[in-house]
Every structure is written in C-alpha cells, then in structure tokens.
Protein backbone atom coordinates (compact mmCIF):
# COMPACT_ATOMS: atom_id res chain seq x y z
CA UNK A 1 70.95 -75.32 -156.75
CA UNK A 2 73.91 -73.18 -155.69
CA UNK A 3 72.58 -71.90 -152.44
CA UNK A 4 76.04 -70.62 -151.56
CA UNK A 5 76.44 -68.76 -155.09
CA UNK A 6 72.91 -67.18 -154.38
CA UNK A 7 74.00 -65.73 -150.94
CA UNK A 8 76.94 -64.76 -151.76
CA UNK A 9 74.73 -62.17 -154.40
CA UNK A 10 72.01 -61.48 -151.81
CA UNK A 11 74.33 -60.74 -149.46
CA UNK A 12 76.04 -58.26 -151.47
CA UNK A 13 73.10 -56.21 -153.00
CA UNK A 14 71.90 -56.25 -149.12
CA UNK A 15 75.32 -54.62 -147.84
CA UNK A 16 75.11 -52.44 -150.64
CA UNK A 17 71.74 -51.21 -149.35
CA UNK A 18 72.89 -50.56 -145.84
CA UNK A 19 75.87 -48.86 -147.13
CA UNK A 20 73.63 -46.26 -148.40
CA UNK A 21 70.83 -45.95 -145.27
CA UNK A 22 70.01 -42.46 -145.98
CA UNK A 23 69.42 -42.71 -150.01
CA UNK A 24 67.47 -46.26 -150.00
CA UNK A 25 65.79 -46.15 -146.98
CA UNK A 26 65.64 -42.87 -144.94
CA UNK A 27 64.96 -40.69 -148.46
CA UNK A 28 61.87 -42.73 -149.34
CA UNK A 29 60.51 -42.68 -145.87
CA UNK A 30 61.03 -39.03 -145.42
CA UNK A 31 59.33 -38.56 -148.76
CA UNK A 32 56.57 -40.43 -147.98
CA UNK A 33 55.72 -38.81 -144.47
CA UNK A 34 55.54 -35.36 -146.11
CA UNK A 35 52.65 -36.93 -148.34
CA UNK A 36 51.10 -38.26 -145.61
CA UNK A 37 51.70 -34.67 -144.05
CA UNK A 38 50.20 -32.30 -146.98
CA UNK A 39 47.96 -35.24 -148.29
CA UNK A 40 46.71 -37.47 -145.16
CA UNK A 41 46.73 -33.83 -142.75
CA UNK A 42 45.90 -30.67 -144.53
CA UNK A 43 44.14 -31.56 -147.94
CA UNK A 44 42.39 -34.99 -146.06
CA UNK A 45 40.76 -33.12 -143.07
CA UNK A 46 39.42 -31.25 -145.42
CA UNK A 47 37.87 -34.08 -147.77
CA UNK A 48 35.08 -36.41 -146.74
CA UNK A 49 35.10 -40.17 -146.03
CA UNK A 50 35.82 -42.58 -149.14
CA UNK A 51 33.75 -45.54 -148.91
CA UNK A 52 33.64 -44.84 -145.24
CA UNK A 53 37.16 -44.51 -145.10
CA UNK A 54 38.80 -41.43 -143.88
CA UNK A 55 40.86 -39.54 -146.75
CA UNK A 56 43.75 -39.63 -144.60
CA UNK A 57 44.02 -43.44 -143.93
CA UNK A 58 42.43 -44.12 -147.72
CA UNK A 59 45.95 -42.84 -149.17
CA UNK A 60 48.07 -45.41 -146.60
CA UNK A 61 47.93 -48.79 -149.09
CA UNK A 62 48.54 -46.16 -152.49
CA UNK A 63 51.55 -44.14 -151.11
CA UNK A 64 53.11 -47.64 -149.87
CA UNK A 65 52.19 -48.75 -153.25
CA UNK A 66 53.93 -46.03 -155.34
CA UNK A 67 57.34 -46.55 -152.60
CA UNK A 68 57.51 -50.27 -153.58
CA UNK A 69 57.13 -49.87 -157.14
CA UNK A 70 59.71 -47.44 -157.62
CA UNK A 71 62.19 -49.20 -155.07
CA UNK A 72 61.23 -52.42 -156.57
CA UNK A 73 62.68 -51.11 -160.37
CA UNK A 74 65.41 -49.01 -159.01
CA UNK A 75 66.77 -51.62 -156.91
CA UNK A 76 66.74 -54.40 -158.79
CA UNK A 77 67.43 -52.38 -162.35
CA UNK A 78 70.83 -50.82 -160.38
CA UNK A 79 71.79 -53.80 -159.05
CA UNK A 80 72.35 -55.84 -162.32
CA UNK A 81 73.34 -52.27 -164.25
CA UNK A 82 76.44 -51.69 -162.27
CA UNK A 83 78.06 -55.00 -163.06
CA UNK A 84 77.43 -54.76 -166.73
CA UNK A 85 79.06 -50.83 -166.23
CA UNK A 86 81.70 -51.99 -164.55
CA UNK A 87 82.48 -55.10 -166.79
CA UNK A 88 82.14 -57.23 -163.41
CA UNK A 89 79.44 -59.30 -165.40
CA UNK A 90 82.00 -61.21 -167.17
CA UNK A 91 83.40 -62.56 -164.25
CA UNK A 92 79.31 -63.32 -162.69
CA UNK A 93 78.87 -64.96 -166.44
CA UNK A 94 81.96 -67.19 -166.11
CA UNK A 95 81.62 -68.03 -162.67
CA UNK A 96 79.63 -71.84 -161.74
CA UNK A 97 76.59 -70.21 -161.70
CA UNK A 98 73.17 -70.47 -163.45
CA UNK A 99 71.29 -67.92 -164.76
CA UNK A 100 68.33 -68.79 -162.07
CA UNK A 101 71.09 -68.41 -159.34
CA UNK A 102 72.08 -65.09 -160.53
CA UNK A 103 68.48 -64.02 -160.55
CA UNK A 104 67.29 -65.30 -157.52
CA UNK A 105 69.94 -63.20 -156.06
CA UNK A 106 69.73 -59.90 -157.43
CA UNK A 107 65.99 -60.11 -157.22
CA UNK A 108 65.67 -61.32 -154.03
CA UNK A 109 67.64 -58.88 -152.48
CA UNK A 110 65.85 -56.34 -154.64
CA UNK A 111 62.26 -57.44 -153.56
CA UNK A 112 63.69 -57.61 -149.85
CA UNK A 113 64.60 -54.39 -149.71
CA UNK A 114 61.24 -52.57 -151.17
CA UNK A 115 59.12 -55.09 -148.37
CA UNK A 116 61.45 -53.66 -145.68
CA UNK A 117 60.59 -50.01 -147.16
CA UNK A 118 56.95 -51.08 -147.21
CA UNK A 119 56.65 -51.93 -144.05
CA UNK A 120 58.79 -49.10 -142.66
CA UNK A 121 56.11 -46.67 -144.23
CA UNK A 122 53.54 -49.02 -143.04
CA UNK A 123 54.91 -48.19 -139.62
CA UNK A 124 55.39 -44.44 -140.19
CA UNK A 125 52.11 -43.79 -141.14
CA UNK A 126 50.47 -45.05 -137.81
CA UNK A 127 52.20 -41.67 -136.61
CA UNK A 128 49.92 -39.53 -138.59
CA UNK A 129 47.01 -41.40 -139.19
CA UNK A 130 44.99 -43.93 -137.58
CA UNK A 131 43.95 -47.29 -139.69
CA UNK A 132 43.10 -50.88 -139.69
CA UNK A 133 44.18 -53.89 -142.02
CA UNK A 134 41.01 -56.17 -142.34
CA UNK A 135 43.19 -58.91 -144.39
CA UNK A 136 46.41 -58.86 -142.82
CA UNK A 137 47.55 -61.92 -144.88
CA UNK A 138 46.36 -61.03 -148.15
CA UNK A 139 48.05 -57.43 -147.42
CA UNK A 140 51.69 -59.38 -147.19
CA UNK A 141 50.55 -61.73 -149.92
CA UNK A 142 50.06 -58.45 -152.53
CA UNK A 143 53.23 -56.61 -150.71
CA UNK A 144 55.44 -59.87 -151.51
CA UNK A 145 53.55 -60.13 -155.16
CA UNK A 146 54.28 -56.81 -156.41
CA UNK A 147 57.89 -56.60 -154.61
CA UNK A 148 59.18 -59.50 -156.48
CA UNK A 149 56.80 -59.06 -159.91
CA UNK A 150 58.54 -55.20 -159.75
CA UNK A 151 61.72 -56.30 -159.01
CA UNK A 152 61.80 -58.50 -162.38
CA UNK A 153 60.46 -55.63 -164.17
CA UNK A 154 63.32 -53.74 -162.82
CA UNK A 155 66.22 -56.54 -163.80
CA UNK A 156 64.65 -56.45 -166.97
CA UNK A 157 65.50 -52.50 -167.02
CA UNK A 158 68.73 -52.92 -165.98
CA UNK A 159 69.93 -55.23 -168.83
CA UNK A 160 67.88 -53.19 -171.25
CA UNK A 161 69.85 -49.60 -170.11
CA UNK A 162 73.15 -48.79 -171.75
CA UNK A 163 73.46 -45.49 -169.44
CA UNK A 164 72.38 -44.33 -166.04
CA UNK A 165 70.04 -41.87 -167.40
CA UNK A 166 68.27 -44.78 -169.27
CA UNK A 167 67.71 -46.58 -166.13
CA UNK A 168 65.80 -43.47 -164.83
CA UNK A 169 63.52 -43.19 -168.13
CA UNK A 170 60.96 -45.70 -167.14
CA UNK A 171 60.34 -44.90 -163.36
CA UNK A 172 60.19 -41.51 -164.47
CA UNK A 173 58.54 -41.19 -167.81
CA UNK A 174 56.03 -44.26 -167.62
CA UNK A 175 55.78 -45.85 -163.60
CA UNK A 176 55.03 -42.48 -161.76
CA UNK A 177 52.85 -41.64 -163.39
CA UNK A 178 50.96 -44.50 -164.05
CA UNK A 179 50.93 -45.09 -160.19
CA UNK A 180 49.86 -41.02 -159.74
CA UNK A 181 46.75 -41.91 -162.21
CA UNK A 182 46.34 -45.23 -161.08
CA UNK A 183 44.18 -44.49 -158.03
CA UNK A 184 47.01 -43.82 -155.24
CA UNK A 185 45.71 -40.85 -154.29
CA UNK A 186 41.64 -41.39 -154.50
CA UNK A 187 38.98 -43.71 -155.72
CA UNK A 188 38.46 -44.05 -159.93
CA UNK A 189 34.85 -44.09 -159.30
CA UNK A 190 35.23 -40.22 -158.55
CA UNK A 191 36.00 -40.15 -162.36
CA UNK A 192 33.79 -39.13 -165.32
CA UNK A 193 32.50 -42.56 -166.96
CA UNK A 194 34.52 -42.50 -169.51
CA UNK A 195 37.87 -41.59 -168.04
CA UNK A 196 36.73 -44.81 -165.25
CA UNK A 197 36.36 -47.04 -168.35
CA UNK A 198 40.28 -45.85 -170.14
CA UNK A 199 42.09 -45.71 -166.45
CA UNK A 200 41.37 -49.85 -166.14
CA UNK A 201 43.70 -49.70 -168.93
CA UNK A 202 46.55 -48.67 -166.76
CA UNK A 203 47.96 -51.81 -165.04
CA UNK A 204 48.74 -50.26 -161.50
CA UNK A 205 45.29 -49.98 -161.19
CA UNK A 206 44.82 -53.29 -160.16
CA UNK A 207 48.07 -53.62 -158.07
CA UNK A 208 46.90 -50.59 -155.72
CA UNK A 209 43.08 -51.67 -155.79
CA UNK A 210 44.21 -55.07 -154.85
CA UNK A 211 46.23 -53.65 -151.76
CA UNK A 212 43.51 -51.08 -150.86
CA UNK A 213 41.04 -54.22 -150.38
CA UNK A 214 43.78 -56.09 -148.22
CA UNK A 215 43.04 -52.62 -145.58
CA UNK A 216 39.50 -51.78 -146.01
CA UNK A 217 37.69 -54.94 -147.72
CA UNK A 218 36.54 -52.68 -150.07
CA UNK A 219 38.38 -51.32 -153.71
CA UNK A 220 37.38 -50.18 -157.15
CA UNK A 221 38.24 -53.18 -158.88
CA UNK A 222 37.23 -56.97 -157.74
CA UNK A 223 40.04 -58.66 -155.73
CA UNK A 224 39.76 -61.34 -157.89
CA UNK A 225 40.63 -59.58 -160.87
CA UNK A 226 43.14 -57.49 -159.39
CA UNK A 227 45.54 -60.96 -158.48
CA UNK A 228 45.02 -62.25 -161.81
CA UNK A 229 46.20 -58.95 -162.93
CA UNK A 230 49.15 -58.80 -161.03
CA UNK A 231 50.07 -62.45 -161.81
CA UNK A 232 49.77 -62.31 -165.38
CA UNK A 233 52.09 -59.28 -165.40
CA UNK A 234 54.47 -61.30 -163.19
CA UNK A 235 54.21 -64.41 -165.99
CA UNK A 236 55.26 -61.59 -168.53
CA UNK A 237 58.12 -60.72 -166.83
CA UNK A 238 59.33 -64.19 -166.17
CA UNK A 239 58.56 -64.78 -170.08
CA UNK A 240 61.13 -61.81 -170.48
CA UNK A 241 63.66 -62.87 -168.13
CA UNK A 242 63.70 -66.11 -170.06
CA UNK A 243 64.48 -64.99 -172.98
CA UNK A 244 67.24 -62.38 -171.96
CA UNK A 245 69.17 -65.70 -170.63
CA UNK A 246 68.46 -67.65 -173.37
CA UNK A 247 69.58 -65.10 -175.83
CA UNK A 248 72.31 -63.40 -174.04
CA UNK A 249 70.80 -60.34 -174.82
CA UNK A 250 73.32 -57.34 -173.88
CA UNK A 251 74.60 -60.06 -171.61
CA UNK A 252 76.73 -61.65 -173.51
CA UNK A 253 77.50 -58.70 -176.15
C-alpha cells in the first residue's frame, strides 16, 4: 500500500476544500440554518410533537442528512471530474499507483469533508433548537456509513459525466428529491397507506430513518433494516467501482 501516494491525493482534495471555505463549507451551513429557521422556528412551533419529539429538533438528523448526501456526491464526483477535464488523469493513471490508492484518496477526502459539514450543522443547530442523541455511537457509525457509501456514489458520477452540467443532473434531478420525499422533513407514517407502502421504495428512506433512531431511539423503519439497507447500497457501489477499474471505463478512453 502506497500510503504516501494516498496522502499526497487526500491532501490535495483537502486544500482544495479550504481553498474554497465559503462555497463548501460556509454555503451549506448557511443554507441549512435558514431551514432550521423557517422549518425548526416558524412552521415547527406551530406543529405538534412527533413521536414525542418536538417538530423543531425532529428535522435535526434529516436536514444533516440531505447536507451529507449532496456534499458526499458533489465532492467526491468534482474531485475525480476535474482531472479527467483537465487531462491530469493521464499523468494519476501512469503514475505508481493502484487503482485502490487513487480511490482511497479521492474518497476519503470526499467523505471527510461531508462528516466535517455534518457535524458543523450538528453544532449549528444546538443554536436554534434544543435536542438529545440517545446513541451517540451509532449516530457517527451512520454519519461515517453514508459519508463514505455517498462519496462512492459520487466518484462513480464523476467518471460517468462528460460535462459539468452532467455532474449536476443526479443531485439535482434524482438525490434531492429523493431525500425531500424520503422523510427529512416529517414522519412517513403521516402518509396515506398506500403512499407509506411506495415511499419504502425510495432508498434514502432508510439512510435518514436509520440516523433519526441514532437521536431519538425511535424511526419509521427498524434500525436493523435500515443498516442492511445502507450497506447493501454501499456493496453496489463498490461492485461499480470495480468494474470502472477493471474496464477502464472513460478512464482509459
């Protein structure tokens, strides 16, 4: 293992990141707190406990949630789309380095930055509302999961887009809203039967019910169910991954 290859990346995407304070970290945070704001403050004192949980503090673990997804795929999809723009991926391909090197790299910086975010609106949200994390563990065990399961998805993005407006499509078009109907914002057992029954369908339902339990001890879908969710999506990404490296696809081309 070429631990000095793989810092050498890290260290990069990480002074890349701090480079641009304002756009990757301050942006999101600022976001966020204005949710937490119109959400958490005016529309939540006006809404009743969910399962004895106030509205306010019940929207903490989703709007964390929808931050590290999106981070998680725009991190990690930009960071391996501007070599392959800049024909700098040649020299990466070339260099002494395996493939499992060059994606330990870019996705560990990638998944380090959206936990730092995380966090950071973990923090900020103390400001406006008051809660408590009953499984402090298991909450860094799903924020670490779905950083780094994300930030695959996100690599996998990156090698797929042959334009910056591509690498916006899927955050856009199919993750936000997913994570807007995936229970960020309230509880799917508010739903009409039916719609309860088609919304497990949507994947981020288990990531944010997952995370909700790691606060409250309480979520719409069994904890259980929720990791095996999250893990199987991470196995599909790996799968993915793979095969992009074995192939060379849009790598090599």
């Amino acid at each position: 293992m070429n631990l000095h290859a793989i810092h050498a990346i890290y260290r990069f995407e990480m002074a890349r990141t701090f480079r641009t304070l304002m756009q990757s970290i301050a942006s999101p945070v600022l976001s966020t707190s204005l949710y937490f704001v119109v959400f958490g403050s005016a529309i939540g004192g006006r809404m009743g406990a969910i399962d004895g949980v106030s509205y306010g503090a019940y929207i903490v673990p989703g709007l964390i949630m929808l931050s590290i997804l999106n981070e998680s795929v725009s991190n990690a999809s930009f960071g391996i789309y501007l070599p392959k723009w800049s024909g700098t991926i040649f020299e990466l391909l070339s260099a002494p380095v395996s493939y499992i090197e060059v994606l330990i790299g870019y996705v560990g910086a990638a998944a380090t930055k959206s936990v730092m975010l995380g966090l950071l609106i973990l923090a900020t949200a103390r400001l406006f509302v008051p809660y408590g994390i009953a499984h402090p563990l298991w909450m860094v065990a799903f924020l670490l999961l779905t950083a780094v399961t994300f930030s695959l998805f996100g690599f996998i993005i990156g090698v797929w887009a042959e334009s910056f407006e591509q690498l916006q499509v899927v955050p856009l078009m199919v993750l936000t809203p997913l994570t807007f109907l995936g229970g960020a914002f309230y509880s799917i057992t508010m739903l009409p039967p039916l719609w309860q029954k088609i919304t497990l369908f949507n994947p981020v339902v288990y990531l944010i019910s997952g995370f909700r339990w790691s606060f409250f001890g309480a979520a719409d879908v069994d904890v259980v169910t929720s990791t095996a969710a999250t893990l199987g999506f991470l196995a599909l990404c790996v799968i993915a991954v793979s095969w992009i490296f074995r192939t060379g696809y849009k790598l090599k081309q």
